[in-house]
Protein backbone atom coordinates (compact mmCIF):
# COMPACT_ATOMS: atom_id res chain seq x y z
CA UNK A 1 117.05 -90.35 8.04
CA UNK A 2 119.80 -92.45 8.00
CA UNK A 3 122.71 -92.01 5.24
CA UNK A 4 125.50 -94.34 4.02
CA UNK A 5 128.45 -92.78 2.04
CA UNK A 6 130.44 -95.17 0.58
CA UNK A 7 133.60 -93.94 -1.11
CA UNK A 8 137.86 -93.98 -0.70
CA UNK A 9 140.40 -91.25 0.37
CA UNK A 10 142.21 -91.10 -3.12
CA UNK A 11 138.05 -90.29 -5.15
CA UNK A 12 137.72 -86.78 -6.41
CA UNK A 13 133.96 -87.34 -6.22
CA UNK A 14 133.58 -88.50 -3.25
CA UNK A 15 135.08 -85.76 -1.96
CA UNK A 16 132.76 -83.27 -3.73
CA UNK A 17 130.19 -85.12 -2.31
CA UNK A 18 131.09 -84.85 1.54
CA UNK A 19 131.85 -81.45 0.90
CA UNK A 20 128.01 -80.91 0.10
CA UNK A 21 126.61 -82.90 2.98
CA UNK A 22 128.92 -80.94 5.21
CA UNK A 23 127.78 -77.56 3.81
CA UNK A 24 124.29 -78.83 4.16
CA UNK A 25 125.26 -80.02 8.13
CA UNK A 26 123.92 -83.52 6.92
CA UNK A 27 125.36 -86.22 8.99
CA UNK A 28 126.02 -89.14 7.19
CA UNK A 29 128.15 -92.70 8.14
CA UNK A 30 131.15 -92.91 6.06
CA UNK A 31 131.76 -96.62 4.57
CA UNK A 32 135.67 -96.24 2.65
CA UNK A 33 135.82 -98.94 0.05
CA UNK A 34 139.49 -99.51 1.13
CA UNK A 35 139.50 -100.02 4.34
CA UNK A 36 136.23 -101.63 4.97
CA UNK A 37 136.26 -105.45 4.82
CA UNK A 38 133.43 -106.45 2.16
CA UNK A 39 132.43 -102.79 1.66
CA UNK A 40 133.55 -102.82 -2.41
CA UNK A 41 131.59 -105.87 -2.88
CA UNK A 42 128.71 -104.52 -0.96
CA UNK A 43 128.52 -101.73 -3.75
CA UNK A 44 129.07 -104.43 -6.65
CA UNK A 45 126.46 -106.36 -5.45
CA UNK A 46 124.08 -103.29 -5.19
CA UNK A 47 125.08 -101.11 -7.93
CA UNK A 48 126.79 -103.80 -10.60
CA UNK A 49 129.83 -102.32 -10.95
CA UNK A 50 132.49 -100.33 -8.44
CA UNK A 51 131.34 -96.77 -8.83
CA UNK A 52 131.79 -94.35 -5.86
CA UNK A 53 130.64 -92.20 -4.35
CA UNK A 54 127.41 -94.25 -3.64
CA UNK A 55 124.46 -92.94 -0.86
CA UNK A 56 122.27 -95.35 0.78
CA UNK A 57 119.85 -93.57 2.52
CA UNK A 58 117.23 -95.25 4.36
CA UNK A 59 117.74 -98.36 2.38
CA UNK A 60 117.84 -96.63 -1.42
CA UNK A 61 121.07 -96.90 -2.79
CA UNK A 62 121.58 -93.25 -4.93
CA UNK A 63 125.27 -92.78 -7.20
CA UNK A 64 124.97 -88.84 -6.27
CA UNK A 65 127.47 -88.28 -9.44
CA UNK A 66 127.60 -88.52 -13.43
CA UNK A 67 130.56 -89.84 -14.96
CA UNK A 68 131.71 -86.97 -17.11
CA UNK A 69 129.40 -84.35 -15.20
CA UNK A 70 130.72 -84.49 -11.54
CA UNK A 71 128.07 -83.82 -8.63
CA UNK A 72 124.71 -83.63 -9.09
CA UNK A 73 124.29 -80.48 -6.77
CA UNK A 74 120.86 -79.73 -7.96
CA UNK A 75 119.12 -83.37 -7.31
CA UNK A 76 120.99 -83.72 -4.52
CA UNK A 77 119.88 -80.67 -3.03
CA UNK A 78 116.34 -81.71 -3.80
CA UNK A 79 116.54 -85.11 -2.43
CA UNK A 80 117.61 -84.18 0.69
CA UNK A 81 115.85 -80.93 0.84
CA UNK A 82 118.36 -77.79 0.97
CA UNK A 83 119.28 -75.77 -1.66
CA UNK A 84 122.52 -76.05 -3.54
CA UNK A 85 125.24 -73.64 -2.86
């Protein structure tokens, strides 16, 4: 399994987000938006609009988040197989 994590230093989410996969000892390749040459548009051209945090695992690019709802610990915890804490 190989996962992607884009996202930036200053994103609440995001950091919601790494706090789960590091709960869940998921390793995971962090992409930051800011720092990354290209990395912002590689999420506009995938997603159609800069929204982070964004997972690509294997390939499949997954916004891990609602707006307005936070982290989605529940499908998250299903999609990668742990349960949510």
């Amino acid at each position: 399994m190989a996962l992607l994590v884009y996202s930036a230093a200053w994103c609440r989410d995001c950091r919601e987000a790494k706090r789960f996969l590091a709960a869940h000892s998921i390793p995971y390749t962090e992409i930051d938006i800011e720092t990354t040459p290209g990395a912002a548009d590689e999420v506009l051209a995938n997603v159609g609009k800069c929204a982070i945090p964004q997972f690509v695992l294997d390939g499949r690019w997954i916004q891990p988040y609602k707006p307005g709802q936070g982290f989605l610990y529940n499908e998250m915890a299903a999609l990668f197989g742990v349960v949510a804490k």
